[in-house]
PDB file of N, CA and C in Angstrom:
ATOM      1  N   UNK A   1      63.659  81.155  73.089  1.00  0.00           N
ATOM      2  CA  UNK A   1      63.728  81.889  71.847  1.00  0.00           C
ATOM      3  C   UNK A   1      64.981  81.603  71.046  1.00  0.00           C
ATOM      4  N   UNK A   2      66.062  81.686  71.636  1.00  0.00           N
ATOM      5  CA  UNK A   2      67.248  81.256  70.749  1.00  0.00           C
ATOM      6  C   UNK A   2      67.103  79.661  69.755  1.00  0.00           C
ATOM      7  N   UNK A   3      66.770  78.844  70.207  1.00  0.00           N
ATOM      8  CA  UNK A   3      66.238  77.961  69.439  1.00  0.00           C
ATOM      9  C   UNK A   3      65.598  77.691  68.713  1.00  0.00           C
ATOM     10  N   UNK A   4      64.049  78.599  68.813  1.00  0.00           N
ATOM     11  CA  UNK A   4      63.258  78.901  67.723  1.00  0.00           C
ATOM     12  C   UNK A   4      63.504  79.948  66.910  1.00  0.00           C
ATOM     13  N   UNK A   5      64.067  80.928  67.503  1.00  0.00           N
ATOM     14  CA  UNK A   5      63.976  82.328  66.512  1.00  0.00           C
ATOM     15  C   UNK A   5      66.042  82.210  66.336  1.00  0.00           C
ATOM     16  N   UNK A   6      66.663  81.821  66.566  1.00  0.00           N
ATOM     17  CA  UNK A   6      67.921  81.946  66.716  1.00  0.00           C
ATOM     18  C   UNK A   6      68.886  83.139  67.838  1.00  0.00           C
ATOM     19  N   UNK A   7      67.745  83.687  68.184  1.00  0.00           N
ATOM     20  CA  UNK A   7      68.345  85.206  68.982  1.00  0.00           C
ATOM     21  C   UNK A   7      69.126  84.741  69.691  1.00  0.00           C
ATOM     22  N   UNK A   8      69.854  86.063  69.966  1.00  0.00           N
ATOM     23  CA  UNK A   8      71.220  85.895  70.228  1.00  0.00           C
ATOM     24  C   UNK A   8      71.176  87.125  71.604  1.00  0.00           C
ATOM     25  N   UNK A   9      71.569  86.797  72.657  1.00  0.00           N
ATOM     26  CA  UNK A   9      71.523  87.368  73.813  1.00  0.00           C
ATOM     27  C   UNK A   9      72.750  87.838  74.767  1.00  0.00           C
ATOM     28  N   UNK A  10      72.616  88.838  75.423  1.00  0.00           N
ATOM     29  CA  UNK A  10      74.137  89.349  76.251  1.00  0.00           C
ATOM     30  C   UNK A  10      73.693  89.153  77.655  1.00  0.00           C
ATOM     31  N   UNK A  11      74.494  89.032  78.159  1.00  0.00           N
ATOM     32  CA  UNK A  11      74.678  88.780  80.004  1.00  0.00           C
ATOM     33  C   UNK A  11      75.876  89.408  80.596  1.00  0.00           C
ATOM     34  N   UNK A  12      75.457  89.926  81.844  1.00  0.00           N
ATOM     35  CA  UNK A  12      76.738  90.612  82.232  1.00  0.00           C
ATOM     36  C   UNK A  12      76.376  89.938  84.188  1.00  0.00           C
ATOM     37  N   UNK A  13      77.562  89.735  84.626  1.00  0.00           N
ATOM     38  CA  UNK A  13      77.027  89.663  86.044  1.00  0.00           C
ATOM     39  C   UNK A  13      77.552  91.160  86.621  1.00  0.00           C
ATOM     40  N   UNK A  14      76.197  91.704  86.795  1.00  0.00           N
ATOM     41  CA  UNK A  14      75.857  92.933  87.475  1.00  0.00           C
ATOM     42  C   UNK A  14      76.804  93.164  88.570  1.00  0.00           C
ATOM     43  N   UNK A  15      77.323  92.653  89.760  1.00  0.00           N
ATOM     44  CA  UNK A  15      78.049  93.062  90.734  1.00  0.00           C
ATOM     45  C   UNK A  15      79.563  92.764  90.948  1.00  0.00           C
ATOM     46  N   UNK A  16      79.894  92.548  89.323  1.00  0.00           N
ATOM     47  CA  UNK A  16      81.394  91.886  89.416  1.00  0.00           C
ATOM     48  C   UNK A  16      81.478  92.812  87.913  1.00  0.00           C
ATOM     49  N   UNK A  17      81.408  94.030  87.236  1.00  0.00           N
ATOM     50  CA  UNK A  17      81.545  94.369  85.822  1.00  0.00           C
ATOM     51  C   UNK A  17      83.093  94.862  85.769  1.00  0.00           C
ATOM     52  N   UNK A  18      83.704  94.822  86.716  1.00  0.00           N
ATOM     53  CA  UNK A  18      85.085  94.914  86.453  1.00  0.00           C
ATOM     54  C   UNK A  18      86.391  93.647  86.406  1.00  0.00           C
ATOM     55  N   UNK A  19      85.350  92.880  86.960  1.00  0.00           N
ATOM     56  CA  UNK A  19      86.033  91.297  87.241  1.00  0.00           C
ATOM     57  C   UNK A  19      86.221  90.760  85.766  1.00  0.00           C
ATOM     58  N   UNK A  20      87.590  90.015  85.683  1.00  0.00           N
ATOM     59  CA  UNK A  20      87.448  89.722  84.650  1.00  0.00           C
ATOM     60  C   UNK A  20      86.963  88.270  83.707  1.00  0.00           C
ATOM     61  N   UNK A  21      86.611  88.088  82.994  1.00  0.00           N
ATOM     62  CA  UNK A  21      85.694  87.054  82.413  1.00  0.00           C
ATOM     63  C   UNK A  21      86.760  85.439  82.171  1.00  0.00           C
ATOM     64  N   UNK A  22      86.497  85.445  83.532  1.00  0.00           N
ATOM     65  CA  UNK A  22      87.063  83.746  83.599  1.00  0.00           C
ATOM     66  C   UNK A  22      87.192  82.799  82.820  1.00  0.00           C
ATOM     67  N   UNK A  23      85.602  82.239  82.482  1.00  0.00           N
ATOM     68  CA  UNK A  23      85.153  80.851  82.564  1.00  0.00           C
ATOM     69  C   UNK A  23      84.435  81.331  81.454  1.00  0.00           C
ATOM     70  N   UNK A  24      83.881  80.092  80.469  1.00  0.00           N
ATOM     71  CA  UNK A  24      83.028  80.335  79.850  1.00  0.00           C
ATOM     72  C   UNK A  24      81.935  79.192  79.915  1.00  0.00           C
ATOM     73  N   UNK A  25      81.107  79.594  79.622  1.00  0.00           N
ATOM     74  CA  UNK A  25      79.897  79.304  80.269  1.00  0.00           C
ATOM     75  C   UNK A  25      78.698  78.781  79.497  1.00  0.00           C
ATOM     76  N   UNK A  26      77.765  77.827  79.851  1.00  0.00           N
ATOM     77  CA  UNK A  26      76.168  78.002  79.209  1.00  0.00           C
ATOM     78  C   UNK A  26      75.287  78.869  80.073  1.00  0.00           C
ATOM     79  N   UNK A  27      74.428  80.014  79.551  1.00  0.00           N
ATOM     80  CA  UNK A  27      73.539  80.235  80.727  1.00  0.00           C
ATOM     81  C   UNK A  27      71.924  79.793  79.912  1.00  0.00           C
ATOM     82  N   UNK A  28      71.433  78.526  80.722  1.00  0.00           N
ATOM     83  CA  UNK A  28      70.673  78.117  80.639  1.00  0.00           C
ATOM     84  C   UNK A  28      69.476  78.475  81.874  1.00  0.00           C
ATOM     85  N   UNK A  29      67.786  78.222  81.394  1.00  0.00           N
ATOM     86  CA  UNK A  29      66.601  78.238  82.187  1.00  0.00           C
ATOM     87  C   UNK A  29      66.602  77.014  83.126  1.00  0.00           C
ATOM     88  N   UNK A  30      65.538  77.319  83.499  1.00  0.00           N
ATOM     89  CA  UNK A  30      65.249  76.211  85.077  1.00  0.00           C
ATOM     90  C   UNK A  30      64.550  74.752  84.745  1.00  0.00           C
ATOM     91  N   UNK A  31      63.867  74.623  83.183  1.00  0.00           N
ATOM     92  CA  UNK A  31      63.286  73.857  82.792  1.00  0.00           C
ATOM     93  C   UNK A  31      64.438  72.906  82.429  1.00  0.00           C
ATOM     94  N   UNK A  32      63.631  71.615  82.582  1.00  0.00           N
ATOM     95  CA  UNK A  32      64.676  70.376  82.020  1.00  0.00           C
ATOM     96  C   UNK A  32      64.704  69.888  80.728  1.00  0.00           C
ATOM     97  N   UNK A  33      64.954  71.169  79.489  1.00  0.00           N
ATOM     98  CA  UNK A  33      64.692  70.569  78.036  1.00  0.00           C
ATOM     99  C   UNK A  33      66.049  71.186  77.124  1.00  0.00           C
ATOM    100  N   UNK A  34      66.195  70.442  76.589  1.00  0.00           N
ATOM    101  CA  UNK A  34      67.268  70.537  75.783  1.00  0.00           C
ATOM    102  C   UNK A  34      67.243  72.054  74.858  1.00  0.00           C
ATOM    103  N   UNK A  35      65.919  73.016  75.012  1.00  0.00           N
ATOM    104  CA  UNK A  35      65.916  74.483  74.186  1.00  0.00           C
ATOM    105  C   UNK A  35      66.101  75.282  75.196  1.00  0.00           C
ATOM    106  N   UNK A  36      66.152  74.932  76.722  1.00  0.00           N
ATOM    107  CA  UNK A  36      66.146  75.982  77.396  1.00  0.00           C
ATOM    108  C   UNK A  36      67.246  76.745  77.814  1.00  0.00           C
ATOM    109  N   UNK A  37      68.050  76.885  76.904  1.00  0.00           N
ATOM    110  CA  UNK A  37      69.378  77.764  76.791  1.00  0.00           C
ATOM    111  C   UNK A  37      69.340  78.922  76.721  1.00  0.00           C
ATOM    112  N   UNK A  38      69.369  80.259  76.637  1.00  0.00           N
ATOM    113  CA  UNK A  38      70.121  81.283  76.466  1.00  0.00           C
ATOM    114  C   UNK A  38      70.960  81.575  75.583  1.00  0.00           C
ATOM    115  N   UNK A  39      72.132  81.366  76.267  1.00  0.00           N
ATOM    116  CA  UNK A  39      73.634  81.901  75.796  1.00  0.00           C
ATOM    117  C   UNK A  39      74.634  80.387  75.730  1.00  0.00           C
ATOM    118  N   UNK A  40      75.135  79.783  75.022  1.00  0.00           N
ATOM    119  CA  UNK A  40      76.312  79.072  74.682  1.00  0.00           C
ATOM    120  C   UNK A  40      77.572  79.638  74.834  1.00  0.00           C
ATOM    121  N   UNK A  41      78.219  79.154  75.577  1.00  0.00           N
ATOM    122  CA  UNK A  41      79.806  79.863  75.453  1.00  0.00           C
ATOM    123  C   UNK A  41      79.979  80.788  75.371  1.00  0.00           C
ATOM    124  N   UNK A  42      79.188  81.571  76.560  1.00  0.00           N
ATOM    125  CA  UNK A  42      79.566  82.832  77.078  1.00  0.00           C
ATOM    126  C   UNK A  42      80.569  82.951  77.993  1.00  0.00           C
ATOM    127  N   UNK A  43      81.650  83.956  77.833  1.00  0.00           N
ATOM    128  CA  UNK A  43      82.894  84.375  78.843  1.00  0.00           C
ATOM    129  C   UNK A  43      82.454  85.062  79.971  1.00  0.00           C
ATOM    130  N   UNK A  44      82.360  84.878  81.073  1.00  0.00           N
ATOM    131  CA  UNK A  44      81.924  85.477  82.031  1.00  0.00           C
ATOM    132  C   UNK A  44      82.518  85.485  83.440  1.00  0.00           C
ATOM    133  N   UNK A  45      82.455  86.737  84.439  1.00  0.00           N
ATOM    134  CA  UNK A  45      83.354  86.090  85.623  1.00  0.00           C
ATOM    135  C   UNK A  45      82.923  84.818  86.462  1.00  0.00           C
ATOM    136  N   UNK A  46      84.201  84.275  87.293  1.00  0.00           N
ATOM    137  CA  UNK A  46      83.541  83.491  87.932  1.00  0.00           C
ATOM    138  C   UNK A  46      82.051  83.942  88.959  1.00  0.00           C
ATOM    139  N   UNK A  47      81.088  82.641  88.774  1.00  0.00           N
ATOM    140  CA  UNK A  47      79.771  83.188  89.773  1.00  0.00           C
ATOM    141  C   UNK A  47      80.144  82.414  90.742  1.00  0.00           C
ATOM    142  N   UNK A  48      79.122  83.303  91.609  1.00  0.00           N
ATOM    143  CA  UNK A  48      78.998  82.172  92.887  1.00  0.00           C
ATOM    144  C   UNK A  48      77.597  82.689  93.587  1.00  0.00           C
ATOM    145  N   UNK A  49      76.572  81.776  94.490  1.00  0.00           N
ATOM    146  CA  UNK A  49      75.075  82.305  94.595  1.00  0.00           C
ATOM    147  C   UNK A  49      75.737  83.877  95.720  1.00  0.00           C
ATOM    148  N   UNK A  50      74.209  84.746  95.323  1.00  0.00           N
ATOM    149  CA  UNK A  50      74.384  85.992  95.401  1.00  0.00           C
ATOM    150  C   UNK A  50      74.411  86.653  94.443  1.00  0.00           C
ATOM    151  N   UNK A  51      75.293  86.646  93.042  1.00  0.00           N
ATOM    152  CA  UNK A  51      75.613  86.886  92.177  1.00  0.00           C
ATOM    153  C   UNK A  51      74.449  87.682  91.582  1.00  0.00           C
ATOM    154  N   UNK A  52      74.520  88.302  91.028  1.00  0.00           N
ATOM    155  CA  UNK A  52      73.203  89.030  89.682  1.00  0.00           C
ATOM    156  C   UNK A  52      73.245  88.947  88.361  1.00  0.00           C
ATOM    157  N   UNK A  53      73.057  88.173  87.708  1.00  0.00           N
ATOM    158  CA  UNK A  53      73.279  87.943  86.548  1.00  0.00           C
ATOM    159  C   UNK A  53      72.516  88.432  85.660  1.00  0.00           C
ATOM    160  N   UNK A  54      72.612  89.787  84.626  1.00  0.00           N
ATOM    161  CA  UNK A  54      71.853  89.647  83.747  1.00  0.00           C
ATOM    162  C   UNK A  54      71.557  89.661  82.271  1.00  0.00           C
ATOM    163  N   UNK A  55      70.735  89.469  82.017  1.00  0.00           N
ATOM    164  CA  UNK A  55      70.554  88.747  80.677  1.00  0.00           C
ATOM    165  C   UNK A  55      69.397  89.634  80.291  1.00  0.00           C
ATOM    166  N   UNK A  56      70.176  90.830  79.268  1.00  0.00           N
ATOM    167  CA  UNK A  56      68.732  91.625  78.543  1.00  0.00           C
ATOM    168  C   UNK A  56      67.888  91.263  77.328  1.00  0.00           C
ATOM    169  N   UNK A  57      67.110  92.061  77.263  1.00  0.00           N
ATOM    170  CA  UNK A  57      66.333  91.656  75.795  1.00  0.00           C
ATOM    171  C   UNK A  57      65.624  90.130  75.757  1.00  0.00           C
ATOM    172  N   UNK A  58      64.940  89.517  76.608  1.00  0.00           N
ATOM    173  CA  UNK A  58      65.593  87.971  76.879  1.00  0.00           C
ATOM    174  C   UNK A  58      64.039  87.599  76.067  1.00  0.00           C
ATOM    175  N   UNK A  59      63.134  88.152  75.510  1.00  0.00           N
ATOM    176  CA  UNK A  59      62.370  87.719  74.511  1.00  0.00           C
ATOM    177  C   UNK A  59      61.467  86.827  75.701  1.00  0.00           C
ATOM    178  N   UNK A  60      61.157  85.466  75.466  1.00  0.00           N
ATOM    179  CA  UNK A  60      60.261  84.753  76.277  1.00  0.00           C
ATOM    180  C   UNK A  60      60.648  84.626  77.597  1.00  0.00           C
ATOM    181  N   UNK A  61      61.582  85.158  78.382  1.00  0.00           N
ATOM    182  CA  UNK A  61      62.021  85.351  79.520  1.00  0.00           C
ATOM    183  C   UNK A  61      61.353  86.612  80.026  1.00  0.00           C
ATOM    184  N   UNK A  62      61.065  87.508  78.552  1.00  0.00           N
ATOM    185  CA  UNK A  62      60.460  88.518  79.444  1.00  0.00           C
ATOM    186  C   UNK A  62      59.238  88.504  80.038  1.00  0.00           C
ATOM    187  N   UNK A  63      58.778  89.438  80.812  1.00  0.00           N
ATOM    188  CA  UNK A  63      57.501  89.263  81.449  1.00  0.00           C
ATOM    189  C   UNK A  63      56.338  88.921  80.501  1.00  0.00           C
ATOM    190  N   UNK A  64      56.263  89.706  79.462  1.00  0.00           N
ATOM    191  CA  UNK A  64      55.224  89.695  78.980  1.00  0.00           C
ATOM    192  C   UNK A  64      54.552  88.547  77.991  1.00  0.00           C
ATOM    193  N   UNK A  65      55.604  88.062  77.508  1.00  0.00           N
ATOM    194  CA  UNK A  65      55.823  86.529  76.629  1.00  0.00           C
ATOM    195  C   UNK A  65      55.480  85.303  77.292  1.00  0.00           C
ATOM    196  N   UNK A  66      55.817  85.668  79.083  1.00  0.00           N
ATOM    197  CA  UNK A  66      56.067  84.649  80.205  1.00  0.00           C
ATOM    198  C   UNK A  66      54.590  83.921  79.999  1.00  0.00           C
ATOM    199  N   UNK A  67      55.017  82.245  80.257  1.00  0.00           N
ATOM    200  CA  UNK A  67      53.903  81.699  80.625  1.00  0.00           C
ATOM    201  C   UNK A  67      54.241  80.197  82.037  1.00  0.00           C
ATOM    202  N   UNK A  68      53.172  80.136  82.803  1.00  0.00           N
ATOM    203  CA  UNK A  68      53.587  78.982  83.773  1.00  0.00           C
ATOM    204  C   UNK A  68      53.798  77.776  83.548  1.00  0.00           C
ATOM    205  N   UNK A  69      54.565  77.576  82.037  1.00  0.00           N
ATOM    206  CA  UNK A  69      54.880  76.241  81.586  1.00  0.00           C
ATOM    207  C   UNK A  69      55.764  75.348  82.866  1.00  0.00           C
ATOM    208  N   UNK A  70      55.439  74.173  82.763  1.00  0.00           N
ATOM    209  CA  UNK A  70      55.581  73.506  83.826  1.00  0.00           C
ATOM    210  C   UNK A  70      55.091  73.415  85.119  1.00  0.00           C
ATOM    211  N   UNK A  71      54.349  74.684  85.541  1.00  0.00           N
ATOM    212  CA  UNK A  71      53.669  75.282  86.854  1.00  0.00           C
ATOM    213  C   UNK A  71      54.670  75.608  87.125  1.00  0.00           C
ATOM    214  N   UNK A  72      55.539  76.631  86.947  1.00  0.00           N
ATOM    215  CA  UNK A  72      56.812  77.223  87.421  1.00  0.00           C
ATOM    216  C   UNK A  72      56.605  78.889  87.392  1.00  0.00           C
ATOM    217  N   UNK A  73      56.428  79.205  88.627  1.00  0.00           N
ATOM    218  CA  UNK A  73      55.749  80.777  88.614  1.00  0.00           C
ATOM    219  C   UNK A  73      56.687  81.673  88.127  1.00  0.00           C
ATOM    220  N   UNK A  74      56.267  82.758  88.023  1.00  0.00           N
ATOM    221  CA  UNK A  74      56.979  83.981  86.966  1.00  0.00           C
ATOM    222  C   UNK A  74      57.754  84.440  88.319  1.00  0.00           C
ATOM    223  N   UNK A  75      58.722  85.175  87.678  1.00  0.00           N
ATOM    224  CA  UNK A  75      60.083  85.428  88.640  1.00  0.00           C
ATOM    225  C   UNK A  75      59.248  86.919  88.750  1.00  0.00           C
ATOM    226  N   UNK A  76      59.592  87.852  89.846  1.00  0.00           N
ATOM    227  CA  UNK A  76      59.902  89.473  90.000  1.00  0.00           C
ATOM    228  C   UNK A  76      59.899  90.308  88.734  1.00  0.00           C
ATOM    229  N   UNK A  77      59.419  90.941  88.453  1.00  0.00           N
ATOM    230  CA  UNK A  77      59.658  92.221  86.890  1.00  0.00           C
ATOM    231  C   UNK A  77      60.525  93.099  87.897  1.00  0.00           C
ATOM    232  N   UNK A  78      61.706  93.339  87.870  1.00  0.00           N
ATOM    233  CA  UNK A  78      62.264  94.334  88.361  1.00  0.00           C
ATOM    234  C   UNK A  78      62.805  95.562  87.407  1.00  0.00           C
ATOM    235  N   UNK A  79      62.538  97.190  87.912  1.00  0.00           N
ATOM    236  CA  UNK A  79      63.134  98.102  86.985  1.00  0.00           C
ATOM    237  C   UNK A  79      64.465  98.711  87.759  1.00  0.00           C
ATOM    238  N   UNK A  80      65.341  98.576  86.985  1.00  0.00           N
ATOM    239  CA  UNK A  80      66.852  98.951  86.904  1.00  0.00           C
ATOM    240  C   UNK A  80      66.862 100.146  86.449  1.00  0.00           C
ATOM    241  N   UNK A  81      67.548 101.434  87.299  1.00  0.00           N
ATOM    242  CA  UNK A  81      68.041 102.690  86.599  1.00  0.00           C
ATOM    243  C   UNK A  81      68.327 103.680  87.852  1.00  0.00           C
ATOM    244  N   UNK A  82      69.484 104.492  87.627  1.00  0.00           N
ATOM    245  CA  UNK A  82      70.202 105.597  87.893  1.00  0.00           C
ATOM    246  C   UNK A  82      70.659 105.279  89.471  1.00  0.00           C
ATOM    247  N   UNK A  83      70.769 103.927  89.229  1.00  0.00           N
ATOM    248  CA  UNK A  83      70.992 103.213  90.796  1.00  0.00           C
ATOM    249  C   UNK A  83      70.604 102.677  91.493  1.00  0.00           C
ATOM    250  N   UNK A  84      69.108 102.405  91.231  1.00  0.00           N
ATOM    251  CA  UNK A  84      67.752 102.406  92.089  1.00  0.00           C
ATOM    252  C   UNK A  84      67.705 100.950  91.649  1.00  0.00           C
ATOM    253  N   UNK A  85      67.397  99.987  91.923  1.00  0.00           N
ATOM    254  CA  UNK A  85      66.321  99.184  91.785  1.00  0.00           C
ATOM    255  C   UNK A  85      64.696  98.865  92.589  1.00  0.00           C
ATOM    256  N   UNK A  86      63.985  98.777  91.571  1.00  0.00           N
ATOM    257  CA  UNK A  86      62.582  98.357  91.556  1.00  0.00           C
ATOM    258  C   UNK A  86      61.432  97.388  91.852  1.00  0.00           C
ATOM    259  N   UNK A  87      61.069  97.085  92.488  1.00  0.00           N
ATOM    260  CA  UNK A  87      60.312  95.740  92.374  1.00  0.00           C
ATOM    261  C   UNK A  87      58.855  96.309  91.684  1.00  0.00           C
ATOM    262  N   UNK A  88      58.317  95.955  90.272  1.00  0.00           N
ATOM    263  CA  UNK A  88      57.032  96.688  89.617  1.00  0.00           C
ATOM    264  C   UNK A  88      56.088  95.692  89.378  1.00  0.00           C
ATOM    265  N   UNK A  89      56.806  94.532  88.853  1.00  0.00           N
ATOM    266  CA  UNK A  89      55.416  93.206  89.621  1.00  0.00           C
ATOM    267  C   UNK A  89      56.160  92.140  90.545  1.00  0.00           C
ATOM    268  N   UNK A  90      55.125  91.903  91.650  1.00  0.00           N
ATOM    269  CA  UNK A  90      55.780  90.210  92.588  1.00  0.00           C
ATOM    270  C   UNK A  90      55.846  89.633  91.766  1.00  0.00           C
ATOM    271  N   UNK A  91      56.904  88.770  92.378  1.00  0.00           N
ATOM    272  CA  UNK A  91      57.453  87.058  92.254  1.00  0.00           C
ATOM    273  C   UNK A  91      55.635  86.365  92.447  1.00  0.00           C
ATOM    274  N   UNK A  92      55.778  85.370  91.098  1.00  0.00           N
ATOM    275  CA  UNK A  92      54.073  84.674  91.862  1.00  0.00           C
ATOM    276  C   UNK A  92      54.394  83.420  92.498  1.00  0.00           C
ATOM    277  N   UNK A  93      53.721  82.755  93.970  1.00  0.00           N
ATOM    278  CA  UNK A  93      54.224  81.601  94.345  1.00  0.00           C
ATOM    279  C   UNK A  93      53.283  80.321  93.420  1.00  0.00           C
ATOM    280  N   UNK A  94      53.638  79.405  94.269  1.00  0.00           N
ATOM    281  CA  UNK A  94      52.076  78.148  93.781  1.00  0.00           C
ATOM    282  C   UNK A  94      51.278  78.382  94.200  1.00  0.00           C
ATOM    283  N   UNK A  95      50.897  79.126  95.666  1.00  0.00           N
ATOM    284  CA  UNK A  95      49.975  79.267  96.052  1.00  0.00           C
ATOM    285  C   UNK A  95      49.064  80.333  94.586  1.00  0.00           C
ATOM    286  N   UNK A  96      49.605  81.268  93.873  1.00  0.00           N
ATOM    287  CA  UNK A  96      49.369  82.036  92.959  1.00  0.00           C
ATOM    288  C   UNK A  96      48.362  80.685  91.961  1.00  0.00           C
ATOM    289  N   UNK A  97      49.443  79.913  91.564  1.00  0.00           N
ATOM    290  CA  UNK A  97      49.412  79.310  90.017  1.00  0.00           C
ATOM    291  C   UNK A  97      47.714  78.136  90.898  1.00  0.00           C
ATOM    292  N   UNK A  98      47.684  77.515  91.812  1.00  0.00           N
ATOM    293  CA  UNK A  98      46.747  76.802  92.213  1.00  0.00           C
ATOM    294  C   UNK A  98      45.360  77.493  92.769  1.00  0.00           C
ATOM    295  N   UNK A  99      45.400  78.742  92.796  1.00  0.00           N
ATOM    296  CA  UNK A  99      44.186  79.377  93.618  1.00  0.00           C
ATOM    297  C   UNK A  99      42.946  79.353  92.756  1.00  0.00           C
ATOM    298  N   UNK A 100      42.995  79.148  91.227  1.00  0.00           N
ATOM    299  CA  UNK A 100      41.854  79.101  90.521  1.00  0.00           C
ATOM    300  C   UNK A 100      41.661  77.274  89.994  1.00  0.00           C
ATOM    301  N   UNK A 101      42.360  76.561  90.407  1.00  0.00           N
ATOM    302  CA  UNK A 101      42.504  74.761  90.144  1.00  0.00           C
ATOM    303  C   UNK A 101      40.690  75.048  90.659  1.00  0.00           C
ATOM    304  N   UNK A 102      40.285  73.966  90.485  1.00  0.00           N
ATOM    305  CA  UNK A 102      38.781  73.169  90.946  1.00  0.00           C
ATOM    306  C   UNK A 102      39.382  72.221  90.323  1.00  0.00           C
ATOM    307  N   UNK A 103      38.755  70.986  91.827  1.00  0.00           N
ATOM    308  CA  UNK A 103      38.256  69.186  91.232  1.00  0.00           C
ATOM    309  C   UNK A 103      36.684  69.430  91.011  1.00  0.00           C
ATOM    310  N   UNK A 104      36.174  68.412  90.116  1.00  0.00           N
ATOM    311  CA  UNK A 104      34.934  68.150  90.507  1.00  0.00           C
ATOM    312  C   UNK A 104      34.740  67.622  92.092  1.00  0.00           C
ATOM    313  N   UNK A 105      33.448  67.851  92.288  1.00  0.00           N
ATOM    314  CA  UNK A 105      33.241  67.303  93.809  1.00  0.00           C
ATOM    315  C   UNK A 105      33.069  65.642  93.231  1.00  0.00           C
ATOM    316  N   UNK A 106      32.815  64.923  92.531  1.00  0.00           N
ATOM    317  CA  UNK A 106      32.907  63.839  92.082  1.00  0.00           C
ATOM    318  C   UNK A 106      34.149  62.588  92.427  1.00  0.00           C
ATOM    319  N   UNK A 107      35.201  63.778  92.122  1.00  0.00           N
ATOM    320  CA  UNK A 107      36.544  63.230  92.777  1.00  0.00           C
ATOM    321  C   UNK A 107      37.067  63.565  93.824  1.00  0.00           C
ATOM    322  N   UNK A 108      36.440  64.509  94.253  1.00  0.00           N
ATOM    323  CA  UNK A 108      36.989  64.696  95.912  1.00  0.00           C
ATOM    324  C   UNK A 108      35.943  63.177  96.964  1.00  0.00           C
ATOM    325  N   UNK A 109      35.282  63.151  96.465  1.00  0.00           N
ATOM    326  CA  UNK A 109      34.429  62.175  97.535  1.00  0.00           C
ATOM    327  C   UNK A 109      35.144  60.578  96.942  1.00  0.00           C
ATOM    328  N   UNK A 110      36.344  60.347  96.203  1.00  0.00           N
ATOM    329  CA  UNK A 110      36.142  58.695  96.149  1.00  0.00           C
ATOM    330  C   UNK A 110      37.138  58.447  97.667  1.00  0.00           C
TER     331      UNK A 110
END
């Protein structure tokens, strides 16, 4: 979305909000294309894996916009609040994204 629509997005890493903002940063998607950015030169603490990073409002990141471009399954919908976290839809695997594929039987027999 930032590329097409220009939006403009915030990130905070969730388990460090007192740490202070190191490095600055791209936070980019998992796809290999030059729009799949986020945030440009965002200040943020140092990460390291574990980390929680998040990124609200995120437009085609969100669930509902989401599509399996690339065959790359949709992440967890998780709900955040008063301490709690949520899991409200699964993570989908490949096994998810391939269960409705059909070959013709045409090409299964060469």
């Amino acid at each position: 979305r930032p590329i097409t629509y220009q939006s403009q997005y915030i990130a905070v890493v969730a388990n460090k909000m007192s740490a202070p903002n190191a490095e600055t940063v791209t936070v980019a998607g998992k796809h290999c294309e030059s729009g799949d950015v986020l945030i440009k030169d965002i200040k943020l603490p140092s990460c390291e894996p574990g980390d929680c990073l998040v990124v609200t409002a995120t437009g085609a990141y969100n669930y509902s916009m989401a599509s399996n471009y690339n065959r790359v399954p949709r992440p967890a919908a998780v709900l955040v609040g008063n301490g709690e976290a949520n899991v409200i839809i699964q993570r989908e695997t490949y096994q998810d994204l391939l269960q409705k594929d059909r070959l013709p039987e045409r090409l299964l027999n060469n």
